[in-house]
Protein backbone atom coordinates (compact mmCIF):
# COMPACT_ATOMS: atom_id res chain seq x y z
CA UNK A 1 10.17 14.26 -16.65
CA UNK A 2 10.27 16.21 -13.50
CA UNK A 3 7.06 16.94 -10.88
CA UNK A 4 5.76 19.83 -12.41
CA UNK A 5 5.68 18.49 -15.94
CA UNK A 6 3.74 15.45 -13.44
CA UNK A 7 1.43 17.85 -12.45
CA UNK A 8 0.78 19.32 -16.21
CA UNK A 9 -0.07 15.97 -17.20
CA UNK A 10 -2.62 15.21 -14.45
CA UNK A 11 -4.19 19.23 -15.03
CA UNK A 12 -4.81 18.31 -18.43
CA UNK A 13 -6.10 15.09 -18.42
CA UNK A 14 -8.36 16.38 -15.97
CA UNK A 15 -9.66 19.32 -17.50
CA UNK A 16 -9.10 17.99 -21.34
CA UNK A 17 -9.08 21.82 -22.37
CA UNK A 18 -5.61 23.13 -22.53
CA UNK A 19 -6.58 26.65 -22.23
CA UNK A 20 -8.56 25.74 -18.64
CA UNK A 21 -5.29 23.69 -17.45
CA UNK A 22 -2.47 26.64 -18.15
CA UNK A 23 -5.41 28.88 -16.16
CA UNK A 24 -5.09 26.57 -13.28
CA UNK A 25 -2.08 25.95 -13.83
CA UNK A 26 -0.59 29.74 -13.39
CA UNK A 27 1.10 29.78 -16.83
CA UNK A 28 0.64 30.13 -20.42
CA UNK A 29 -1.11 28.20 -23.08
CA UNK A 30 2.08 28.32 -25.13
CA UNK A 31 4.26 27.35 -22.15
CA UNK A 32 1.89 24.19 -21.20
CA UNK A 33 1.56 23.02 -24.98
CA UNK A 34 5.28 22.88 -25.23
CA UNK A 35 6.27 21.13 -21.64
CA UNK A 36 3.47 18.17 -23.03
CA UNK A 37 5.21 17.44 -26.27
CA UNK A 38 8.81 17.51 -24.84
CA UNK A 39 7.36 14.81 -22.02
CA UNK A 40 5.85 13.11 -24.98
CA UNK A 41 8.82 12.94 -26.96
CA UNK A 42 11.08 11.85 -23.92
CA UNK A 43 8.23 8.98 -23.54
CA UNK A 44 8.29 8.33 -27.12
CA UNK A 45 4.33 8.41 -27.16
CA UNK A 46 1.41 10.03 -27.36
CA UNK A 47 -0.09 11.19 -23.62
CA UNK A 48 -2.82 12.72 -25.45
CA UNK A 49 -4.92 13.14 -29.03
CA UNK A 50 -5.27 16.50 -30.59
CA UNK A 51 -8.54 17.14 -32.84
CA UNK A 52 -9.03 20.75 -33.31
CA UNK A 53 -9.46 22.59 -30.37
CA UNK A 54 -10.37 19.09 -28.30
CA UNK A 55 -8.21 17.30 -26.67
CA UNK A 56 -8.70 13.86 -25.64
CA UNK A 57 -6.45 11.17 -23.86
CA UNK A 58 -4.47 8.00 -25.59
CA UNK A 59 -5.28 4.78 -24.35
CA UNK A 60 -1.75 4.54 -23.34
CA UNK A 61 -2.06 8.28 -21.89
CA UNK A 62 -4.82 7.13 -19.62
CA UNK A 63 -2.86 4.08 -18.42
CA UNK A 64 0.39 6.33 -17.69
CA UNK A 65 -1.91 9.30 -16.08
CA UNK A 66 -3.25 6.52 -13.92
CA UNK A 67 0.15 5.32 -12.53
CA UNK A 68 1.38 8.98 -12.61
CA UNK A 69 -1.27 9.84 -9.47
CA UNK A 70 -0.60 6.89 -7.61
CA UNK A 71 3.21 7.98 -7.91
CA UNK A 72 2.15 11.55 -7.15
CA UNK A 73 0.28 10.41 -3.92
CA UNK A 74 3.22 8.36 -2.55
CA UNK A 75 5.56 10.66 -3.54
CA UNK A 76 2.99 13.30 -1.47
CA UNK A 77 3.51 11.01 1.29
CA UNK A 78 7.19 10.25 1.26
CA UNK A 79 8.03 14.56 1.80
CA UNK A 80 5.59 14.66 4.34
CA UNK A 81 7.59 11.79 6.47
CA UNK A 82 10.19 13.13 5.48
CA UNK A 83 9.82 16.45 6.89
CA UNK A 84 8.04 15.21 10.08
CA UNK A 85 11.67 13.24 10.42
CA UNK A 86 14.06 15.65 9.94
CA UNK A 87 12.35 18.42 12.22
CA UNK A 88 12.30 15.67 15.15
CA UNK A 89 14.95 13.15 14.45
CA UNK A 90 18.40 12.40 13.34
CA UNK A 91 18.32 8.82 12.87
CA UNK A 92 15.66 6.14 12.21
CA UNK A 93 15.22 2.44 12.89
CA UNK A 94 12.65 0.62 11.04
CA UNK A 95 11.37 -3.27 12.36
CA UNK A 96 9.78 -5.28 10.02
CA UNK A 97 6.99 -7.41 11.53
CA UNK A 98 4.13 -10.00 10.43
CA UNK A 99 1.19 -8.47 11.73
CA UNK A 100 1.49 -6.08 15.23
CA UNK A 101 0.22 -8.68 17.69
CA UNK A 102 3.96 -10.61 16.85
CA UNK A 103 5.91 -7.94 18.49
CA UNK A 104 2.69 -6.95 21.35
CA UNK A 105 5.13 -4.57 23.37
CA UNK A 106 6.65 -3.01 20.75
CA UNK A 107 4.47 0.63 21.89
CA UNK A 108 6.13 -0.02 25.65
CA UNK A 109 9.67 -0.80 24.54
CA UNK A 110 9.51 2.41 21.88
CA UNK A 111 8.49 4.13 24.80
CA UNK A 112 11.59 3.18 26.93
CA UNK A 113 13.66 3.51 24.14
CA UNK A 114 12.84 7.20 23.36
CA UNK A 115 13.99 8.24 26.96
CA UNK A 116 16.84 7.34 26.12
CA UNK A 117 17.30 7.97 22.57
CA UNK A 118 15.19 10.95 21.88
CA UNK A 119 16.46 11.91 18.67
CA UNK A 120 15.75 8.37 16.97
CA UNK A 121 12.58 6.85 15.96
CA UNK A 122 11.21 3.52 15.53
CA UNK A 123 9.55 2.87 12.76
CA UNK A 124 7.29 -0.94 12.39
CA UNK A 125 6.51 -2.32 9.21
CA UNK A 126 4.24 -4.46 8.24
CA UNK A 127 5.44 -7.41 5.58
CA UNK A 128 3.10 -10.42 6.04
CA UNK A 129 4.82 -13.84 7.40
CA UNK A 130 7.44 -14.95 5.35
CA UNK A 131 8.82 -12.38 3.33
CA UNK A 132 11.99 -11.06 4.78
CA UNK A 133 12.91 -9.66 0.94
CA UNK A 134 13.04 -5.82 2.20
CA UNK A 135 15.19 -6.70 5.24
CA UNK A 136 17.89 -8.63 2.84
CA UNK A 137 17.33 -5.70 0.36
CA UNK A 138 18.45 -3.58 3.50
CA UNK A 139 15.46 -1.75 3.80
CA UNK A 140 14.57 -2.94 7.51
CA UNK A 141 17.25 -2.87 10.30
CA UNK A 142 15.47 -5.19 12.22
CA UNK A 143 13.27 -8.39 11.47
CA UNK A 144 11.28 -10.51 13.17
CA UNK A 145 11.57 -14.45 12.55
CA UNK A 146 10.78 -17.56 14.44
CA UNK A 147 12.12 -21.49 14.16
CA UNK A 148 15.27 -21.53 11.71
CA UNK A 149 14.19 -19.17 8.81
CA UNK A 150 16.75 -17.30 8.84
CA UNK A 151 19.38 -19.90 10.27
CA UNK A 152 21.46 -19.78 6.87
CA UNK A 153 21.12 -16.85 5.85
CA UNK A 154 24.71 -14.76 5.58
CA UNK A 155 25.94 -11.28 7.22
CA UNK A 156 22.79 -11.72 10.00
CA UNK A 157 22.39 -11.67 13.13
CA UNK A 158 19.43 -13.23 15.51
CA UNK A 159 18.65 -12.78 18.98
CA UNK A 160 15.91 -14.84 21.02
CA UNK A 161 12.87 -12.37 21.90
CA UNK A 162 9.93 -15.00 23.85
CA UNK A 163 9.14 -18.79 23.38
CA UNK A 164 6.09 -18.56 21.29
CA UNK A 165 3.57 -21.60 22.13
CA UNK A 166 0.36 -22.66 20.55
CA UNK A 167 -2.79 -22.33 21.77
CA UNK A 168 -6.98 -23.36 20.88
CA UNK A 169 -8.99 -21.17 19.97
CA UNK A 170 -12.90 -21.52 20.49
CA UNK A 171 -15.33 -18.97 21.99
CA UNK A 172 -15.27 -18.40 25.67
CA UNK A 173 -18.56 -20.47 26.08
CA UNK A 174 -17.36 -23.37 24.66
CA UNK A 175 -16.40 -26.14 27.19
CA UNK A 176 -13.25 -26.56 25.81
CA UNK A 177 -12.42 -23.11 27.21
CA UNK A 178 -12.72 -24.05 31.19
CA UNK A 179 -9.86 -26.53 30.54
CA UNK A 180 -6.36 -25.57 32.28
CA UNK A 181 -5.14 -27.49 29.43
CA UNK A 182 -6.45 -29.30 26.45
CA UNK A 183 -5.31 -32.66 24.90
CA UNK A 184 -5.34 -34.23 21.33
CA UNK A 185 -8.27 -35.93 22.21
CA UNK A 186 -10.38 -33.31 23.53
CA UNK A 187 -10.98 -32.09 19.89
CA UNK A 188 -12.60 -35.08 18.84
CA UNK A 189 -15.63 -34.49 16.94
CA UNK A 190 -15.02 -31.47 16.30
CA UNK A 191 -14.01 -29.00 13.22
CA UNK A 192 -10.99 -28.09 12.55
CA UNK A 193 -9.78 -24.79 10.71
CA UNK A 194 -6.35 -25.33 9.17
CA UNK A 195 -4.03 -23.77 6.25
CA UNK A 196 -3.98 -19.61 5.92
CA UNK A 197 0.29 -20.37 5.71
CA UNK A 198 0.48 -22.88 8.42
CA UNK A 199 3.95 -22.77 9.38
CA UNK A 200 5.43 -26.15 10.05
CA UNK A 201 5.55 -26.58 13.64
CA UNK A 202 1.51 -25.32 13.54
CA UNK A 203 0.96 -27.63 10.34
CA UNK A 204 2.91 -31.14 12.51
CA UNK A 205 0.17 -30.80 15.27
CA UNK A 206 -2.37 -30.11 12.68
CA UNK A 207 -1.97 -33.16 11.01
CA UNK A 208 -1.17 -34.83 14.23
CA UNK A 209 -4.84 -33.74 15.87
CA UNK A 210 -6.18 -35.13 12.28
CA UNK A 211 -4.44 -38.71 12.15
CA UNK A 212 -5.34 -39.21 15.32
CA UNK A 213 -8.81 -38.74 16.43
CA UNK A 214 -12.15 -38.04 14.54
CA UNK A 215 -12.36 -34.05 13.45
CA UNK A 216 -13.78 -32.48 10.40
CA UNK A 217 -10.95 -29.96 9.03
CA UNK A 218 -11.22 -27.13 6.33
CA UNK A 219 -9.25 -24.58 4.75
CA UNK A 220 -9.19 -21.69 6.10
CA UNK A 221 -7.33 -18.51 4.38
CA UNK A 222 -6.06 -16.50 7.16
CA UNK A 223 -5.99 -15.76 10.65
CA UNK A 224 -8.97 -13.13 10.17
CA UNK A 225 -11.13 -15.36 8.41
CA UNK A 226 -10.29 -18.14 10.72
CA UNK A 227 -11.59 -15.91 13.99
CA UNK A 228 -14.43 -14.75 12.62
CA UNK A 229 -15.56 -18.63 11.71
CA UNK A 230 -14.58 -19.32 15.12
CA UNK A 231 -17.09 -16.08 16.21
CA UNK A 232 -19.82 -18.41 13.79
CA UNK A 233 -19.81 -21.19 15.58
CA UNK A 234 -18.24 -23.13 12.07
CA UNK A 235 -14.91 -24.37 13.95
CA UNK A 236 -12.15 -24.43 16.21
CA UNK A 237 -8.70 -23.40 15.49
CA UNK A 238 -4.86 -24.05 16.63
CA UNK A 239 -2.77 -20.99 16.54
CA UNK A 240 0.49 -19.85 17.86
CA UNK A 241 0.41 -17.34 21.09
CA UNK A 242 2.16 -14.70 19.10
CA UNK A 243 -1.45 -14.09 17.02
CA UNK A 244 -2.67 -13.49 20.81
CA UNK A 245 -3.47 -9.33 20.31
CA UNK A 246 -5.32 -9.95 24.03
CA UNK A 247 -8.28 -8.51 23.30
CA UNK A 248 -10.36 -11.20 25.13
CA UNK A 249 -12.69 -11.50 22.47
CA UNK A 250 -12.15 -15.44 22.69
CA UNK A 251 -10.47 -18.11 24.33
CA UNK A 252 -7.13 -19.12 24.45
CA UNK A 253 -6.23 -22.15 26.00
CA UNK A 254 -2.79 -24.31 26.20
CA UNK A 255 -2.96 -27.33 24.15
CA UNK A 256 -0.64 -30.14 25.06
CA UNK A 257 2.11 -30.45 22.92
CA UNK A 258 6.29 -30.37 22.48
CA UNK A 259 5.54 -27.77 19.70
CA UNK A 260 6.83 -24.39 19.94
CA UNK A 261 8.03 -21.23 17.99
CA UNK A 262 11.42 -19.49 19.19
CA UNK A 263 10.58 -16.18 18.24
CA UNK A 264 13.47 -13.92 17.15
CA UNK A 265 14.47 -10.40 15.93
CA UNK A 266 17.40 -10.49 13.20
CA UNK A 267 19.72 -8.03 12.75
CA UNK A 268 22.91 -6.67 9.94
CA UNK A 269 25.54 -7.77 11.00
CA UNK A 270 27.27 -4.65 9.53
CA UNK A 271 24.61 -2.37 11.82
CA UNK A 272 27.49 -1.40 14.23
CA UNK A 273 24.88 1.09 15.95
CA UNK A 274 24.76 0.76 19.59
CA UNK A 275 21.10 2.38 19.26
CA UNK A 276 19.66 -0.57 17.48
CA UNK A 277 21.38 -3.07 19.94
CA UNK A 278 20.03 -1.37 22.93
CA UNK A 279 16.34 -1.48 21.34
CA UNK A 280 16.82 -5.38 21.03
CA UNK A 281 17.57 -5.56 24.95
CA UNK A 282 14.90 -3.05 25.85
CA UNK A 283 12.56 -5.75 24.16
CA UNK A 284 14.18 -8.83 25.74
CA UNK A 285 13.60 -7.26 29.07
CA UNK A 286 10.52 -6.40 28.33
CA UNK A 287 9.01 -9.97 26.71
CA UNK A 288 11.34 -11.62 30.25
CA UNK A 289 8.89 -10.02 32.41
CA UNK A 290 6.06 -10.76 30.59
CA UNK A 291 6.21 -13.92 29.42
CA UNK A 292 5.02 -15.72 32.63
CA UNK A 293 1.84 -12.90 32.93
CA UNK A 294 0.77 -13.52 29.36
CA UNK A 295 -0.17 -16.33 27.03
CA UNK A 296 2.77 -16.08 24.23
């Protein structure tokens, strides 16, 4: 089945008159009647039900036309990057990352980088925490980590970004918020929002803050959900700095505690492109200056 048998499909399915689709369509009745049957027959089912002069679709012809747009959209998309690549670029290096606050100066190092590298872009993506699949697959060049996830993990390569710490969360009124720093015990009484993939360092003070003084805790399903119970007065949270996207919306103070996250990007160690390796130090020069100016 090639695209424009695709887009004979979708025609008639939308128009269920076969006579209407070969109009639209620029061809002949004939011509659109046989290009159906030889997709059906490489399928080895029935797209669509013939009754006379009606035509109506299978049940397994509306599941297939179904998929068959959503294909036809991304596919849509995929020419149009890839012409907007090839009339600007020769190369490309994608990043996989969490969510964008994790790699906050990725616009200024891309920035830096281009300066230098022109004809190469940079192109984030964004996976969620915890699933580095695409980057083993070899999809991503680069991939952002923290602690040892990807410490056994063969033909990689990881270099340190920033030392991410963890921080409370609570609305800038709150008097927990004019605290330089706040301890354990500050939070007593209070309510705790945990879970939403805790890591483990996150999940050891957690449990710490709950063993050892008196706090309600509850579930909470992700970050999102988490701020905006913060924003409803229904809790507090613990979070680490690289959540932070700065927008001052709340407060963000230093709790006291040995936890950390070492926050890394990981590379192929078969990636023998000087590009990529320069991008890496761009950031690391980058995050050095910042660190000390911004709560990571």
């Amino acid at each position: 089945m090639n695209t424009k048998q695709i887009d004979y499909i979708l025609e008639l399915a939308q128009t269920l008159n076969f006579n209407r689709a070969a109009e639209n369509l620029f061809i002949s009745q004939p011509t659109l009647t046989y290009q159906i049957k030889e997709v059906e027959k490489e399928l080895n089912f029935k797209i669509f039900e013939r009754t006379g002069k009606s035509v109506s679709l299978t049940p397994a012809g509306g599941q297939f036309c179904s998929a068959l747009r959503s294909i036809k959209d991304e596919l849509k998309n995929a020419i149009e990057l890839g012409q907007n690549f090839s009339r600007k670029y020769s190369d490309d290096i994608t990043i996989g990352i969490p969510t964008r606050s994790c790699i906050y100066f990725l616009p200024q190092a891309i920035k830096e980088f281009s300066k230098i590298y022109p004809e190469i872009s940079i192109t984030p993506i964004f996976n969620g925490f915890y699933r580095p699949e695409e980057f083993l697959k070899g999809n991503q060049d680069i991939f952002f980590t923290f602690g040892n996830e990807m410490k056994h993990v063969p033909d990689t390569k990881c270099f340190h970004l920033y030392e991410s710490h963890i921080y409370l969360i609570t609305k800038k009124d709150d008097e927990l918020a004019q605290k330089d720093i706040v301890k354990v015990e500050d939070l007593k009484s209070r309510t705790l929002m945990v879970g939403g993939g805790s890591p483990p360092e996150l999940k050891r003070l957690q449990q710490k803050v709950i063993n050892t003084v008196n706090v309600e805790y509850f579930n909470s399903l992700n970050h999102e959900t988490t701020l905006t119970n913060i924003a409803s007065d229904k809790g507090i949270c613990l979070t680490p700095g690289f959540f932070n996207d700065f927008s001052e919306e709340f407060a963000w103070t230093p709790i006291e505690t040995d936890e950390h996250f070492d926050c890394k990007l990981c590379i192929h160690v078969n990636d023998k492109r000087e590009c990529v390796k320069d991008f890496i130090k761009i950031l690391q020069n980058i995050y050095s200056e910042k660190a000390k100016q911004y709560k990571l």
